[in-house]
C-alpha atoms as a PDB file:
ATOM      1  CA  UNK A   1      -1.114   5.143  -8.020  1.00  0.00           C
ATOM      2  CA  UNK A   2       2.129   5.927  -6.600  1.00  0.00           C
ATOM      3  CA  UNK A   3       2.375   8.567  -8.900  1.00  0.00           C
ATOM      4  CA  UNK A   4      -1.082  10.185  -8.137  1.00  0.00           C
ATOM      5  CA  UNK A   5      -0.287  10.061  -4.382  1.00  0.00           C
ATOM      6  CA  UNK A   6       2.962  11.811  -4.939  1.00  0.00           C
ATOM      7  CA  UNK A   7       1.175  14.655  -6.425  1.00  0.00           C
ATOM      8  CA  UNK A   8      -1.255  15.127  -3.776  1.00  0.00           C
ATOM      9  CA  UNK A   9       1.980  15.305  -0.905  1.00  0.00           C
ATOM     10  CA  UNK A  10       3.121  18.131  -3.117  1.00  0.00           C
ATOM     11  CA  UNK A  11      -0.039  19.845  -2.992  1.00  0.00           C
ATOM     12  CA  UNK A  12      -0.356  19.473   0.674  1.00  0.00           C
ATOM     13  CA  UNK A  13       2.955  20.682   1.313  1.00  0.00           C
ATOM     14  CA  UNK A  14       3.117  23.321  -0.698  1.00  0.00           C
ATOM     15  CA  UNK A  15      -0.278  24.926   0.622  1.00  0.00           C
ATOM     16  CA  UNK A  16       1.432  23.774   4.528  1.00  0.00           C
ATOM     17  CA  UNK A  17       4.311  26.250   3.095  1.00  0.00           C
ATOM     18  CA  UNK A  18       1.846  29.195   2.428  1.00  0.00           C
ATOM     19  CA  UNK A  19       0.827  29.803   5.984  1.00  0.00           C
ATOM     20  CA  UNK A  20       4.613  29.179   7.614  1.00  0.00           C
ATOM     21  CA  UNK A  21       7.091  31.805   8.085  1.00  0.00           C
ATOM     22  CA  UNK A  22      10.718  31.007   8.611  1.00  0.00           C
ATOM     23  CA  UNK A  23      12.786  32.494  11.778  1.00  0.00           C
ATOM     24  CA  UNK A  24      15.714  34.765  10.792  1.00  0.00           C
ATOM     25  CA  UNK A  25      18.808  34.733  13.346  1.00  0.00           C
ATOM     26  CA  UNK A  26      19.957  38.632  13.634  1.00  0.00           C
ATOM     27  CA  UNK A  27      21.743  38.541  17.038  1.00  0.00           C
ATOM     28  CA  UNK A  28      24.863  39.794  15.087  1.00  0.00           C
ATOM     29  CA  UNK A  29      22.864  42.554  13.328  1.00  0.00           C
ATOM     30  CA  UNK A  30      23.784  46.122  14.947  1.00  0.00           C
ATOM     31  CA  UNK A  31      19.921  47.177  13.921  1.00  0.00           C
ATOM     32  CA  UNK A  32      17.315  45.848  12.480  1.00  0.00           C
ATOM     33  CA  UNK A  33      13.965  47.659  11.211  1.00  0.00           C
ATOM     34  CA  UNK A  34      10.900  45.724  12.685  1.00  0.00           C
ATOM     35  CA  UNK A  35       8.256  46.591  10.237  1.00  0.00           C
ATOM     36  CA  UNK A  36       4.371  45.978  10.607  1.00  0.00           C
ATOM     37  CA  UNK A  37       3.280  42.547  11.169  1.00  0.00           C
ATOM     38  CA  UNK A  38       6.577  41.400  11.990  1.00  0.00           C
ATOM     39  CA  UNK A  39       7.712  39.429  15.052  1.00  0.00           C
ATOM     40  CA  UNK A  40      11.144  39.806  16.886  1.00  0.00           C
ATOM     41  CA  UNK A  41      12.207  37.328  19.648  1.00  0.00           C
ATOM     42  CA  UNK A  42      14.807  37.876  22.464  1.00  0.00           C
ATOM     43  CA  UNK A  43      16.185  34.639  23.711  1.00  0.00           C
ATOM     44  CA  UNK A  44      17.795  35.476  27.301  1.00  0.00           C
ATOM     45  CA  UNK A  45      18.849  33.528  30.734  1.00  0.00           C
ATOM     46  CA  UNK A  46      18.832  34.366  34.217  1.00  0.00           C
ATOM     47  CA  UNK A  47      20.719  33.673  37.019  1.00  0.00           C
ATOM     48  CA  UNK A  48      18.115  31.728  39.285  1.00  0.00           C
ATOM     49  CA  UNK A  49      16.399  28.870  38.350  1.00  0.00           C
ATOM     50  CA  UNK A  50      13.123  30.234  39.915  1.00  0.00           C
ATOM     51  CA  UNK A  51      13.054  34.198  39.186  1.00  0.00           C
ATOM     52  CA  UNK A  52       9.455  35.146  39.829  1.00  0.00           C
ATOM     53  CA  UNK A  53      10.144  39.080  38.805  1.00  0.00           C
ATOM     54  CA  UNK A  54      11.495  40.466  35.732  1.00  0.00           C
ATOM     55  CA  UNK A  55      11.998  43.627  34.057  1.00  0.00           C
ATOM     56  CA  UNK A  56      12.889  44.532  30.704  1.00  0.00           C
ATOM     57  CA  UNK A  57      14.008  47.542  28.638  1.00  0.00           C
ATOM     58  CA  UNK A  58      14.223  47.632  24.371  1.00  0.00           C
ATOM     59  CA  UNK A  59      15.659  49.810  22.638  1.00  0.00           C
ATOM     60  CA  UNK A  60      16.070  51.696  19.502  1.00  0.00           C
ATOM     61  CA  UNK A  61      17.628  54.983  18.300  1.00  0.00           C
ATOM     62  CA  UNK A  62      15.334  57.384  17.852  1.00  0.00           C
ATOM     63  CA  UNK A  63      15.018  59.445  14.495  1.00  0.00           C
ATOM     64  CA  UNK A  64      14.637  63.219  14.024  1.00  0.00           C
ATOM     65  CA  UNK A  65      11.405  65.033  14.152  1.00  0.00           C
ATOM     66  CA  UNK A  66       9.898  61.901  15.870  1.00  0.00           C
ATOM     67  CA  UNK A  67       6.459  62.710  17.083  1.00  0.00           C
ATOM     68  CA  UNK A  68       6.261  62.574  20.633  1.00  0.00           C
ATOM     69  CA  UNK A  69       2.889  63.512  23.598  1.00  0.00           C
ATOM     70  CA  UNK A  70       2.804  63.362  27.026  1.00  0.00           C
ATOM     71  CA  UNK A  71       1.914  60.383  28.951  1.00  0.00           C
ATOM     72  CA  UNK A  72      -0.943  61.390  31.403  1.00  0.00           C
ATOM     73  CA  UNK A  73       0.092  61.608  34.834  1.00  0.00           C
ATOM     74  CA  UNK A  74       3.567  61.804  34.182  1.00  0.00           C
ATOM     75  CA  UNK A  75       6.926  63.682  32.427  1.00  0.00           C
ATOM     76  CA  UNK A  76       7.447  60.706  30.082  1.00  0.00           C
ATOM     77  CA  UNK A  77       7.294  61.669  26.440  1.00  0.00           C
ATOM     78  CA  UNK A  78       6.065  58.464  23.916  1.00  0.00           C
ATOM     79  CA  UNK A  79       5.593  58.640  20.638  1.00  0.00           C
ATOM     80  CA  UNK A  80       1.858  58.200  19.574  1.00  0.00           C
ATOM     81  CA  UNK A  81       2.479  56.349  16.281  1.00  0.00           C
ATOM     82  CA  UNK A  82       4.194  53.477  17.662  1.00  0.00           C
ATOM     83  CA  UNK A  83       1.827  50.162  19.358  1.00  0.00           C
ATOM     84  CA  UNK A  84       3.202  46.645  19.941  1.00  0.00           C
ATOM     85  CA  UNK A  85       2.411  43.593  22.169  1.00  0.00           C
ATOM     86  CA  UNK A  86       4.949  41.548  24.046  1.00  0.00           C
ATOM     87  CA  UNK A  87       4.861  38.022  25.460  1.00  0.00           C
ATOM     88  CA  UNK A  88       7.303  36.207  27.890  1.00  0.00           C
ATOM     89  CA  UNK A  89       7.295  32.753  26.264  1.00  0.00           C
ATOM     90  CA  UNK A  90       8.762  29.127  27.030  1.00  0.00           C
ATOM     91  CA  UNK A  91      11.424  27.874  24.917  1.00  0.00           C
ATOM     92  CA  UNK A  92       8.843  24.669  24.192  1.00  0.00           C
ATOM     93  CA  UNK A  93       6.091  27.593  23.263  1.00  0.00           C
ATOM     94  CA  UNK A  94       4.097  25.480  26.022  1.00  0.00           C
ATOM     95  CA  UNK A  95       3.893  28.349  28.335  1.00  0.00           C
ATOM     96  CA  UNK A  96       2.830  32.262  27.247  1.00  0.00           C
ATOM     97  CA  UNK A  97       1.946  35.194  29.588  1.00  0.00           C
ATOM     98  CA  UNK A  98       1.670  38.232  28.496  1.00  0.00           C
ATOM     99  CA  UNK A  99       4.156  41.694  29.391  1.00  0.00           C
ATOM    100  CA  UNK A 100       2.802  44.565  31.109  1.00  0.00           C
ATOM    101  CA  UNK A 101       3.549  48.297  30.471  1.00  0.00           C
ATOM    102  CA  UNK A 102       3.014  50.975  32.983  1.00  0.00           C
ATOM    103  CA  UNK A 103       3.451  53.402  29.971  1.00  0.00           C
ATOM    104  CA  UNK A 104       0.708  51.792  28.248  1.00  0.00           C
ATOM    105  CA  UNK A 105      -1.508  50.745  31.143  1.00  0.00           C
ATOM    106  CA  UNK A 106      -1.467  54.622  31.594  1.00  0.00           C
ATOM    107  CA  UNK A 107      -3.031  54.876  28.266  1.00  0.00           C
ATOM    108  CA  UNK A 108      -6.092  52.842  29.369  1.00  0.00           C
ATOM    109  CA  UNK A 109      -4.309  49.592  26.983  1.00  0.00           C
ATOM    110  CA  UNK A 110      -4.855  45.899  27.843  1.00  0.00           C
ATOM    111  CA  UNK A 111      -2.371  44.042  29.195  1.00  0.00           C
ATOM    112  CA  UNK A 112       0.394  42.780  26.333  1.00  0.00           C
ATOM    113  CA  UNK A 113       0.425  45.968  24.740  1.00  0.00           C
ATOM    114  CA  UNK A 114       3.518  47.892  24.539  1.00  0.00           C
ATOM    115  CA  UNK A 115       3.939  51.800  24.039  1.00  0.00           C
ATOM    116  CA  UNK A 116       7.418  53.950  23.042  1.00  0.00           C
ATOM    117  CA  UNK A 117       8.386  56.004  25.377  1.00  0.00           C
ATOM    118  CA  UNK A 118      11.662  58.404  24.463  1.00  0.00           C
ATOM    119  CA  UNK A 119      14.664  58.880  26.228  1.00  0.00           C
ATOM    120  CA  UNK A 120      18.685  60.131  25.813  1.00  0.00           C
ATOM    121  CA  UNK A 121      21.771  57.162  26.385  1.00  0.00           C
ATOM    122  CA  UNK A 122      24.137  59.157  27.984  1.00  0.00           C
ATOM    123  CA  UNK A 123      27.722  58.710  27.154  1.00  0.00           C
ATOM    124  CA  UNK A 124      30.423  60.465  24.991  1.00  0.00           C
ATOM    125  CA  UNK A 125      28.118  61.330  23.005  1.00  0.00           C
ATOM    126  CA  UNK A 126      24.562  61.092  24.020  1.00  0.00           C
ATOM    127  CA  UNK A 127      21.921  59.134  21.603  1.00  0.00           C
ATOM    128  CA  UNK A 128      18.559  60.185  21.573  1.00  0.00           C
ATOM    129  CA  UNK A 129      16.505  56.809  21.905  1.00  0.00           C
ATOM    130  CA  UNK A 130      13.317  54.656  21.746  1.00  0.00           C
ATOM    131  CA  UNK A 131      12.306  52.450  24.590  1.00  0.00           C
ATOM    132  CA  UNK A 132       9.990  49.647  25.455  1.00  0.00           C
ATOM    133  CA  UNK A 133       9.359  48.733  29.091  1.00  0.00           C
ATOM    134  CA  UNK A 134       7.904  45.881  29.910  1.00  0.00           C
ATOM    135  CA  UNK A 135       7.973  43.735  33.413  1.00  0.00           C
ATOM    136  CA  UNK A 136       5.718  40.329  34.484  1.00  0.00           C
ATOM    137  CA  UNK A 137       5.194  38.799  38.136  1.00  0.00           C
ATOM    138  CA  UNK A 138       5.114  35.043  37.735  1.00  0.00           C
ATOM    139  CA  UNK A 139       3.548  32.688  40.241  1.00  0.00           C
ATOM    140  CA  UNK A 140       6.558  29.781  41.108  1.00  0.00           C
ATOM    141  CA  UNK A 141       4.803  27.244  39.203  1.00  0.00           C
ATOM    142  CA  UNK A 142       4.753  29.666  35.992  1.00  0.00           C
ATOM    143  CA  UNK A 143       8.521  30.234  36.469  1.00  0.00           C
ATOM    144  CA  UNK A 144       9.198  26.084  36.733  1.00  0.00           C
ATOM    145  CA  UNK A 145       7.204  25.814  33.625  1.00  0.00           C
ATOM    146  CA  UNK A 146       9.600  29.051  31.682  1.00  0.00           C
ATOM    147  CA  UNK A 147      12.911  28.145  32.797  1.00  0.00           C
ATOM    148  CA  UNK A 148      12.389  24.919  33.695  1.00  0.00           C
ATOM    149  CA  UNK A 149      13.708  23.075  30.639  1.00  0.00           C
ATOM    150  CA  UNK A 150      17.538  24.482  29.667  1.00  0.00           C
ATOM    151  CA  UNK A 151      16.731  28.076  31.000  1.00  0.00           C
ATOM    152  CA  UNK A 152      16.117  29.933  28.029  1.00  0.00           C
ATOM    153  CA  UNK A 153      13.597  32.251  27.660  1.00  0.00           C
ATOM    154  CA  UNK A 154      12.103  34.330  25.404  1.00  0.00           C
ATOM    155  CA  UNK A 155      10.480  37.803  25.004  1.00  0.00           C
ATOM    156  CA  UNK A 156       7.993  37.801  21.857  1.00  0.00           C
ATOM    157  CA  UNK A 157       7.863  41.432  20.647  1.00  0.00           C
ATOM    158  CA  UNK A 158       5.032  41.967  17.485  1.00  0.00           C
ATOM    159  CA  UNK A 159       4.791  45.138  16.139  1.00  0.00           C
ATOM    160  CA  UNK A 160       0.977  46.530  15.124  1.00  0.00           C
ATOM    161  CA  UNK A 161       2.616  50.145  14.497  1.00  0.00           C
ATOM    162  CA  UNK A 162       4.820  51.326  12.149  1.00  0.00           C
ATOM    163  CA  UNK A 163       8.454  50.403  10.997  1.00  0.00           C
ATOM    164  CA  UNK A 164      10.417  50.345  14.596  1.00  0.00           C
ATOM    165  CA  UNK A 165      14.093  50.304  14.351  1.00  0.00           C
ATOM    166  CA  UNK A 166      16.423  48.695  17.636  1.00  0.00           C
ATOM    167  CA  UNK A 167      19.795  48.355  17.857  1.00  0.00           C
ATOM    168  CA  UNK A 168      21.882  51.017  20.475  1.00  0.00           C
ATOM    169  CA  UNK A 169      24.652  51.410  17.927  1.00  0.00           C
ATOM    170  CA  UNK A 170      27.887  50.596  15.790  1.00  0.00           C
ATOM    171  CA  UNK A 171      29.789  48.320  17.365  1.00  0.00           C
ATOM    172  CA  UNK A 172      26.485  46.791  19.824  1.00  0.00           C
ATOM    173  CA  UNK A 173      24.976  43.993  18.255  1.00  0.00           C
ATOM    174  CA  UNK A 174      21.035  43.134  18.892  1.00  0.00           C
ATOM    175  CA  UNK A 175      22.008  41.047  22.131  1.00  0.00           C
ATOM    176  CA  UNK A 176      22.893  44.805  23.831  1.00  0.00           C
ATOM    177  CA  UNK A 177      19.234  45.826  22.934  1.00  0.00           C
ATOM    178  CA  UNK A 178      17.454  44.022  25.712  1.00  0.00           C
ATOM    179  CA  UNK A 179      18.599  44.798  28.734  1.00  0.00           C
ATOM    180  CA  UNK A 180      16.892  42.197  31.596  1.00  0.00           C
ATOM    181  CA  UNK A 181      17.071  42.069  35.254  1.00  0.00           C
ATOM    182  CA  UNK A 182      15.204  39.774  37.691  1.00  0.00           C
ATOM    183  CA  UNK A 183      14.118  38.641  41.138  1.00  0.00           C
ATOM    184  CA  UNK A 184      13.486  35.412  43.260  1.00  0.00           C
ATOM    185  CA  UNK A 185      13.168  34.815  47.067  1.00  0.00           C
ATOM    186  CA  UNK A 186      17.018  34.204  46.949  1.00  0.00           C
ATOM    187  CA  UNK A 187      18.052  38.142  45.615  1.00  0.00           C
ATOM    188  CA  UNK A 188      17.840  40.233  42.455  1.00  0.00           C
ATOM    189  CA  UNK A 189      20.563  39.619  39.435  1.00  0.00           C
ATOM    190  CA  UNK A 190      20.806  40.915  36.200  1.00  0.00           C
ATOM    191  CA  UNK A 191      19.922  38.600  32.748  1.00  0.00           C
ATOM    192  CA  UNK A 192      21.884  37.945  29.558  1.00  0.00           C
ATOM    193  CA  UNK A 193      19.970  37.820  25.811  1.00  0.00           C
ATOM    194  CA  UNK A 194      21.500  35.056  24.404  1.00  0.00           C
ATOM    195  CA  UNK A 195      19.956  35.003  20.703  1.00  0.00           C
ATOM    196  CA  UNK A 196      17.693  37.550  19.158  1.00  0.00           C
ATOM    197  CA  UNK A 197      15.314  35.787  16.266  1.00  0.00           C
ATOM    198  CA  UNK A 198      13.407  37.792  13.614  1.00  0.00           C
ATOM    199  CA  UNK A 199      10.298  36.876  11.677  1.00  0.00           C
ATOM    200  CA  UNK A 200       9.478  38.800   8.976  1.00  0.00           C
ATOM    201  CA  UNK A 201       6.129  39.412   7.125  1.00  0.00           C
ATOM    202  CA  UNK A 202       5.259  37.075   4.088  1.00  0.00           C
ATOM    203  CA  UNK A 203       2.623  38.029   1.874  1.00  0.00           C
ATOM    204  CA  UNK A 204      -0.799  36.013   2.613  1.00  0.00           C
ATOM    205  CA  UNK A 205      -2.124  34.564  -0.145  1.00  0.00           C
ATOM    206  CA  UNK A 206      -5.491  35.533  -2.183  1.00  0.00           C
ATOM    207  CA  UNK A 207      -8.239  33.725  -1.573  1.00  0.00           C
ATOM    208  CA  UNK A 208      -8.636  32.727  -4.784  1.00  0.00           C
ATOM    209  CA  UNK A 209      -5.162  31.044  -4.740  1.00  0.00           C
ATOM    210  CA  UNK A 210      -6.280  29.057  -0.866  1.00  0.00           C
ATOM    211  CA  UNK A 211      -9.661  27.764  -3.499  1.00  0.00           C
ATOM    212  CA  UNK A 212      -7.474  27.082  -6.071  1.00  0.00           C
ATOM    213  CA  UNK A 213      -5.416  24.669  -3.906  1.00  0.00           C
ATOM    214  CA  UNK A 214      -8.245  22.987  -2.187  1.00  0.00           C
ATOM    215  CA  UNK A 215     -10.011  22.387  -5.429  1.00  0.00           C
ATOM    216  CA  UNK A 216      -7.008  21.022  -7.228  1.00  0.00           C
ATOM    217  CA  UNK A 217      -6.772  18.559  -4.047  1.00  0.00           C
ATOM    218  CA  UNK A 218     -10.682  17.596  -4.403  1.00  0.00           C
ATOM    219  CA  UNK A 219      -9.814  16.822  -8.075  1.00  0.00           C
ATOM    220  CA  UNK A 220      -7.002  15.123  -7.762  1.00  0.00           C
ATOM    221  CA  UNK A 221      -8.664  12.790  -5.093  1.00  0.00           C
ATOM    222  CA  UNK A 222     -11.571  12.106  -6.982  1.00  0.00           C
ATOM    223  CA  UNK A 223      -9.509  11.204  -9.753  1.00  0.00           C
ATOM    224  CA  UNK A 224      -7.883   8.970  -7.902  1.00  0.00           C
ATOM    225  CA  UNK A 225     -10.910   7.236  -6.424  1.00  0.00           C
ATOM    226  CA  UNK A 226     -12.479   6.513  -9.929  1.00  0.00           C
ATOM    227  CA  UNK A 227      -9.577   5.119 -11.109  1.00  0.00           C
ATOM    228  CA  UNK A 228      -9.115   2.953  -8.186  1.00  0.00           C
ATOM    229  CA  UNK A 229     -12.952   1.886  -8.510  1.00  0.00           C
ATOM    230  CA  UNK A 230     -12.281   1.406 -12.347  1.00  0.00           C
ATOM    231  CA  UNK A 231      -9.106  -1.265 -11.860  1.00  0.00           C
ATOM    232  CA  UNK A 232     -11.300  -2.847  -8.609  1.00  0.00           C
ATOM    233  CA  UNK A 233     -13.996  -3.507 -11.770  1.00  0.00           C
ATOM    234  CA  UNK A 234     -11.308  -4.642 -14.148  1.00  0.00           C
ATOM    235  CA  UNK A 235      -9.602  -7.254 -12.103  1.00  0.00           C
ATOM    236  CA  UNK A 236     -12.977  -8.589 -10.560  1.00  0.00           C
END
């Protein structure tokens, strides 16, 4: 029996393993491509324990001959191609609320969704780049609930669009892509990412090979009933 039951944990396992996909730790990464369907996570702190305004800005180098239209009502160029969604997220995952864009809100988008906009990094040599804005107002008891465990936070950036690349540059790793700054009754201070995560996309399984699991389980199970049944007749 032992032997039969051990079979069926494998099978339950292995079709648990199907629908999981690992996290990735790329804070020392100077880029990283974000393509389709994948998920990127910021993990940042703040100064006060009770910040109940925050701001952020992502961003990416920007490629040549990038597409780029006019956001209405304003000089801001975005690129069209490019559509995400963004969550500010408890380190216990117990807690979600969703980023909002004034680039995208412009746009007529719901709330969560996140556009490109283009800009230039000035410096000794200026680098055209790709930029995600994103802020949230939190209510004091949403803020408790965020950074009320060890004060990490995260921001949960999935892309819908096209391969995005961040990163600012050699010698930056991913930590120097987020830039964060925040607010409480007590003042306004700047934030620090602390740990940038990457999940990547994992090819979902037919649905032939889902049946093919759950009717190998249903076998295996009734075989395992009969034979129980058989050696309950035997021994009576």
């Amino acid at each position: 029996m032992s032997y039969r039951l051990t079979h069926i944990a494998f099978l339950l396992v292995g079709f648990s393993a199907l629908s999981k996909a690992g996290m990735i730790d790329v804070t020392s990464s100077e880029f990283i491509s974000v393509p389709q369907g994948a998920t990127i996570e910021f993990g940042f702190t703040v100064s006060q324990n009770d910040p109940t305004s925050l701001s952020f800005q992502i961003l990416g180098q920007a490629t040549a001959g990038q597409p780029s239209a006019m956001l209405p009502g304003s000089s801001q160029q975005y690129d069209p191609q490019f559509l995400l969604d963004a969550t500010l997220t408890s380190a216990n995952g117990g807690l979600s609320v969703p980023l909002i864009d004034n680039s995208a809100t412009r746009l007529g988008l719901a709330g969560g969704s996140m556009v490109v906009t283009t800009g230039v990094l000035q410096g000794s040599q200026n680098t055209n780049l790709n930029m995600i804005d994103a802020s949230v107002q939190l209510s004091l008891q949403q803020s408790a609930l965020i950074f009320g465990g060890n004060g990490l936070a995260y921001v949960a950036l999935h892309n819908d669009g096209p391969a995005l690349l961040l990163g600012i540059g050699p010698g930056y790793d991913l930590r120097s892509a987020m830039v964060v700054s925040s607010s409480s009754a007590s003042g306004s201070s700047g934030g620090m990412t602390q740990q940038v995560g990457f999940t990547g996309v994992t090819a979902a399984p037919e649905p032939a090979t889902y049946a093919g699991f759950a009717g190998g389980f249903i076998l295996l199970m009734a075989f395992h009933l009969r034979n129980r049944a058989r050696s309950r007749r035997v021994s009576a």
